[in-house]
N, C-alpha and C. Protein backbone atom coordinates (compact mmCIF):
# COMPACT_ATOMS: atom_id res chain seq x y z
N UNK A 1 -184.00 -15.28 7.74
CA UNK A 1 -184.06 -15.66 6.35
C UNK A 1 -185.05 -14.71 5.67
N UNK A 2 -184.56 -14.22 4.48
CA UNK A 2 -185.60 -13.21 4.04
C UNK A 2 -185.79 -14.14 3.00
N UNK A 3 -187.11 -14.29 2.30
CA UNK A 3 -187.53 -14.76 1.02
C UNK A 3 -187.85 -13.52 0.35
N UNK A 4 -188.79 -14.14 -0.91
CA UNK A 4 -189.48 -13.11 -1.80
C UNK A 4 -190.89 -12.56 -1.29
N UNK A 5 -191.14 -13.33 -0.06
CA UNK A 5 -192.56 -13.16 0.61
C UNK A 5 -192.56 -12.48 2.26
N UNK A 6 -191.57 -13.51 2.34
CA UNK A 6 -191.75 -12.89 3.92
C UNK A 6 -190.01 -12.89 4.21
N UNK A 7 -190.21 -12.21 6.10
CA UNK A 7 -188.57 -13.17 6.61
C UNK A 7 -189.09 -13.51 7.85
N UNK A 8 -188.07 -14.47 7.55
CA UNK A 8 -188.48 -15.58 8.62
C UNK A 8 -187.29 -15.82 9.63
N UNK A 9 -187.40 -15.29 11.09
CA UNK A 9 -186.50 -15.98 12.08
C UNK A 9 -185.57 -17.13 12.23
N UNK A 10 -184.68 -17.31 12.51
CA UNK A 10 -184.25 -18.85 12.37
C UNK A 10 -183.32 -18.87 13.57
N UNK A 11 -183.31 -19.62 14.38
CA UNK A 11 -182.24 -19.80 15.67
C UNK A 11 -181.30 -21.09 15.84
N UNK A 12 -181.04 -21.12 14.55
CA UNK A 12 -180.08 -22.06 14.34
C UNK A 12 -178.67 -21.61 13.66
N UNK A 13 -177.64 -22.70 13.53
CA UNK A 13 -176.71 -22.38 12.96
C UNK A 13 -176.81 -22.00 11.40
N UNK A 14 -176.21 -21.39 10.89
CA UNK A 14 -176.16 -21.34 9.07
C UNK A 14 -175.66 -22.67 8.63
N UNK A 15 -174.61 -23.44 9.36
CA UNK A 15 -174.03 -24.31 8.88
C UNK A 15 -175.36 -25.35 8.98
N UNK A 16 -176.01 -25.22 9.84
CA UNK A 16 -177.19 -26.28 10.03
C UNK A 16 -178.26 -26.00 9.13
N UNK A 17 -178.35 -25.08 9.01
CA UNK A 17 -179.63 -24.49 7.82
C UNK A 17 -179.21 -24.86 6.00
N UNK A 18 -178.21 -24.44 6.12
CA UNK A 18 -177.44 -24.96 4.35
C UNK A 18 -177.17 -26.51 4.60
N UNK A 19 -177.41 -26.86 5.32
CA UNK A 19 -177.50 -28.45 4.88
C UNK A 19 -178.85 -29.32 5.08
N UNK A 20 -179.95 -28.27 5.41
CA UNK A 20 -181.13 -28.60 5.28
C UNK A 20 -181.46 -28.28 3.78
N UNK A 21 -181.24 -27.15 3.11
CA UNK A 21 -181.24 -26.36 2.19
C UNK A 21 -180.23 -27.49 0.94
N UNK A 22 -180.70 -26.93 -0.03
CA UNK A 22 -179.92 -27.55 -1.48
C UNK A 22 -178.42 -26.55 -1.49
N UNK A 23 -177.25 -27.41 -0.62
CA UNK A 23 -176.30 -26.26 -0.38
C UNK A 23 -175.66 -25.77 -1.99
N UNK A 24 -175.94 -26.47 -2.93
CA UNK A 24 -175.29 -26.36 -4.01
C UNK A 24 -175.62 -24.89 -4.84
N UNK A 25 -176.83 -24.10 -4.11
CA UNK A 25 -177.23 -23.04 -4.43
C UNK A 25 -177.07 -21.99 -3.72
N UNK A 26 -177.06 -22.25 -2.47
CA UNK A 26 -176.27 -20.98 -1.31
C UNK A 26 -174.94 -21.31 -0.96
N UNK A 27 -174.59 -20.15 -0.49
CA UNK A 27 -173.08 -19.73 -0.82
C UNK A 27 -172.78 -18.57 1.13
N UNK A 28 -171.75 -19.35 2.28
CA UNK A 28 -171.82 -18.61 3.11
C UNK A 28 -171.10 -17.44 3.26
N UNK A 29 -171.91 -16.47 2.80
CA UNK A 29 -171.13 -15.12 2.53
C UNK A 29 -170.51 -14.18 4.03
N UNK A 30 -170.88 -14.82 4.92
CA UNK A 30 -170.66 -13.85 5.98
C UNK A 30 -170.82 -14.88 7.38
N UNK A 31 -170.73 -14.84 8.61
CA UNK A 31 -170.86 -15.07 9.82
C UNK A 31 -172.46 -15.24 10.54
N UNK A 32 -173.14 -14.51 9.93
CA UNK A 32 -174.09 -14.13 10.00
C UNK A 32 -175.38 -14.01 8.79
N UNK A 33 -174.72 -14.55 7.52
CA UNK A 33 -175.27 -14.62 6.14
C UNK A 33 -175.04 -15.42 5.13
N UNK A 34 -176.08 -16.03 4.66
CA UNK A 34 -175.53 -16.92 3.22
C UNK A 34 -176.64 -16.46 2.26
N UNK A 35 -176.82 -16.29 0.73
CA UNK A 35 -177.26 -16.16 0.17
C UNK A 35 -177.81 -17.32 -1.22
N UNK A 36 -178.60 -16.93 -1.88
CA UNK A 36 -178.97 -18.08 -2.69
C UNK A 36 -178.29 -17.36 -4.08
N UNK A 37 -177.15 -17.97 -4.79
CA UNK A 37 -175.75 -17.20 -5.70
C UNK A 37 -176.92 -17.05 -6.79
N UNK A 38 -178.25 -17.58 -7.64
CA UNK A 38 -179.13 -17.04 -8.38
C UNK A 38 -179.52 -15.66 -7.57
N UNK A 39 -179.88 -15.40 -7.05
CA UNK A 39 -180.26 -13.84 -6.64
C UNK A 39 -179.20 -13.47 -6.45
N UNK A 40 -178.06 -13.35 -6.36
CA UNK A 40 -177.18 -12.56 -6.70
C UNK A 40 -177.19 -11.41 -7.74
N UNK A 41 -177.12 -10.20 -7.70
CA UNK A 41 -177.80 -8.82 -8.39
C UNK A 41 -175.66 -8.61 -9.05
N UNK A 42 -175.26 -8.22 -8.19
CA UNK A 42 -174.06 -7.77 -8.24
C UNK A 42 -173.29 -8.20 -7.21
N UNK A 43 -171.55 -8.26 -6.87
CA UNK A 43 -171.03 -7.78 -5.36
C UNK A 43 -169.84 -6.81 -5.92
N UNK A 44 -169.78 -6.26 -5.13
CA UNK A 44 -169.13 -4.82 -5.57
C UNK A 44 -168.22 -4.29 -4.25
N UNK A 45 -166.79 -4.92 -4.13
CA UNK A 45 -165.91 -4.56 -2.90
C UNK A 45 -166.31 -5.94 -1.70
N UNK A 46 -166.48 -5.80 -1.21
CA UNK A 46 -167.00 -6.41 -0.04
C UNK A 46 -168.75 -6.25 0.54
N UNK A 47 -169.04 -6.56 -0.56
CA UNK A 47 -170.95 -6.41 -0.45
C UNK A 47 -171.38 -7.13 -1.41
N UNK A 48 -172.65 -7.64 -1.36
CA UNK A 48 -173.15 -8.27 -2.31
C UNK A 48 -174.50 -7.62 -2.18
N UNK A 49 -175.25 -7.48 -3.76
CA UNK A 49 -176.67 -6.95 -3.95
C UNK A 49 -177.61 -7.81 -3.91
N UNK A 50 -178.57 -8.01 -3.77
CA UNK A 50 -179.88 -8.84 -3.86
C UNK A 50 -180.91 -8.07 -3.99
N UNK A 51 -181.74 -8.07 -5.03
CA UNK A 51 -183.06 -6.78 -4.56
C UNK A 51 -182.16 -5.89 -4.03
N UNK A 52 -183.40 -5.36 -3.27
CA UNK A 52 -183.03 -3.89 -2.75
C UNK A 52 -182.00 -4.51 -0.82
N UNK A 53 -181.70 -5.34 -1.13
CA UNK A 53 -181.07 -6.01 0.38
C UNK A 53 -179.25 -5.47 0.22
N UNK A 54 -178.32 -5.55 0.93
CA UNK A 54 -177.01 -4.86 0.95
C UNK A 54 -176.76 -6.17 1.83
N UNK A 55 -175.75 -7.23 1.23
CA UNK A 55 -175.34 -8.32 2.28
C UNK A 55 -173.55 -7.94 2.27
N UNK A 56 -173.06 -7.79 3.24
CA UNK A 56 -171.32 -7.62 3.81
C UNK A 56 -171.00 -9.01 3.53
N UNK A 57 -169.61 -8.80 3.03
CA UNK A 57 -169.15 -10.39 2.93
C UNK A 57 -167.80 -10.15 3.90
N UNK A 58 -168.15 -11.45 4.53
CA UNK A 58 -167.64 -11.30 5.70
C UNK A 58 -165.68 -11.68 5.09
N UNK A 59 -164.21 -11.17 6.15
CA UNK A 59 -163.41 -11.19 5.92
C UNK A 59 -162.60 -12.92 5.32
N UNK A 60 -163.47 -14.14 6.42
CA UNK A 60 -163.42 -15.25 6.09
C UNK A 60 -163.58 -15.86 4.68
N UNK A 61 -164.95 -15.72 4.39
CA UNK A 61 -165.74 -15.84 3.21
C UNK A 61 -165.33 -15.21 1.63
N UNK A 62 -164.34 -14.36 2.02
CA UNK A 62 -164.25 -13.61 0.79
C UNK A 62 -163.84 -14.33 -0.08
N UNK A 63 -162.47 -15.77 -0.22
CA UNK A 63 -162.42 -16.73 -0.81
C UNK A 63 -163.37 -17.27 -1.41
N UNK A 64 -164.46 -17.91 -0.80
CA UNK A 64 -165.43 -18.62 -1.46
C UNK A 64 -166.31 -17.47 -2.46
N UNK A 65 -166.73 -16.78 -2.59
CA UNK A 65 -167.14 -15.55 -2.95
C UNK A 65 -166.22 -15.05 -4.90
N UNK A 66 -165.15 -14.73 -4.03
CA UNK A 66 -164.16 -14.53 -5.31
C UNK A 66 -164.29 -16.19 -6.44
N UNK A 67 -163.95 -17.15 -5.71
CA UNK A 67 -164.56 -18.14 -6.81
C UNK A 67 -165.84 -17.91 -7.55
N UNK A 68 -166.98 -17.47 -6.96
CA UNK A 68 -168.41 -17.49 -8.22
C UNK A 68 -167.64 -16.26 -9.22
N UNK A 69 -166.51 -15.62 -9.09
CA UNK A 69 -166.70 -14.74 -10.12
C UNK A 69 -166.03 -15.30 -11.27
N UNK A 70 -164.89 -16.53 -11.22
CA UNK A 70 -163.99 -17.28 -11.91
C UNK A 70 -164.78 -17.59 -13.23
């Protein structure tokens, strides 16, 4: 998990972490990634911007994804 301060390890599932989390604000962009859709910078093809971060959206996910742009 990267914040605005630090990143932080996590050895759990994503599915387990976004439901610790306010899921109504992250969004599982990838296999390996979910993001918080306010920091969302841009996504452009199959990537999404954050800061200076480059997140892949994974082939699954791309559905959920294409909805925030509706």
């Amino acid at each position: 998990m990267i914040t605005t301060n630090e990143t932080i390890t996590i050895r759990e599932k994503i599915s387990t972490v976004l439901e610790l989390l306010n899921d109504i604000n992250f969004i599982h962009v990838h296999k390996s990634f979910a993001v918080s859709k306010k920091h969302i910078k841009s996504i452009e093809g199959n990537r999404i911007f954050i800061s200076e971060h480059t997140i892949p959206i994974g082939k699954t996910y791309k559905v959920n994804v294409n909805q925030l742009l509706k």
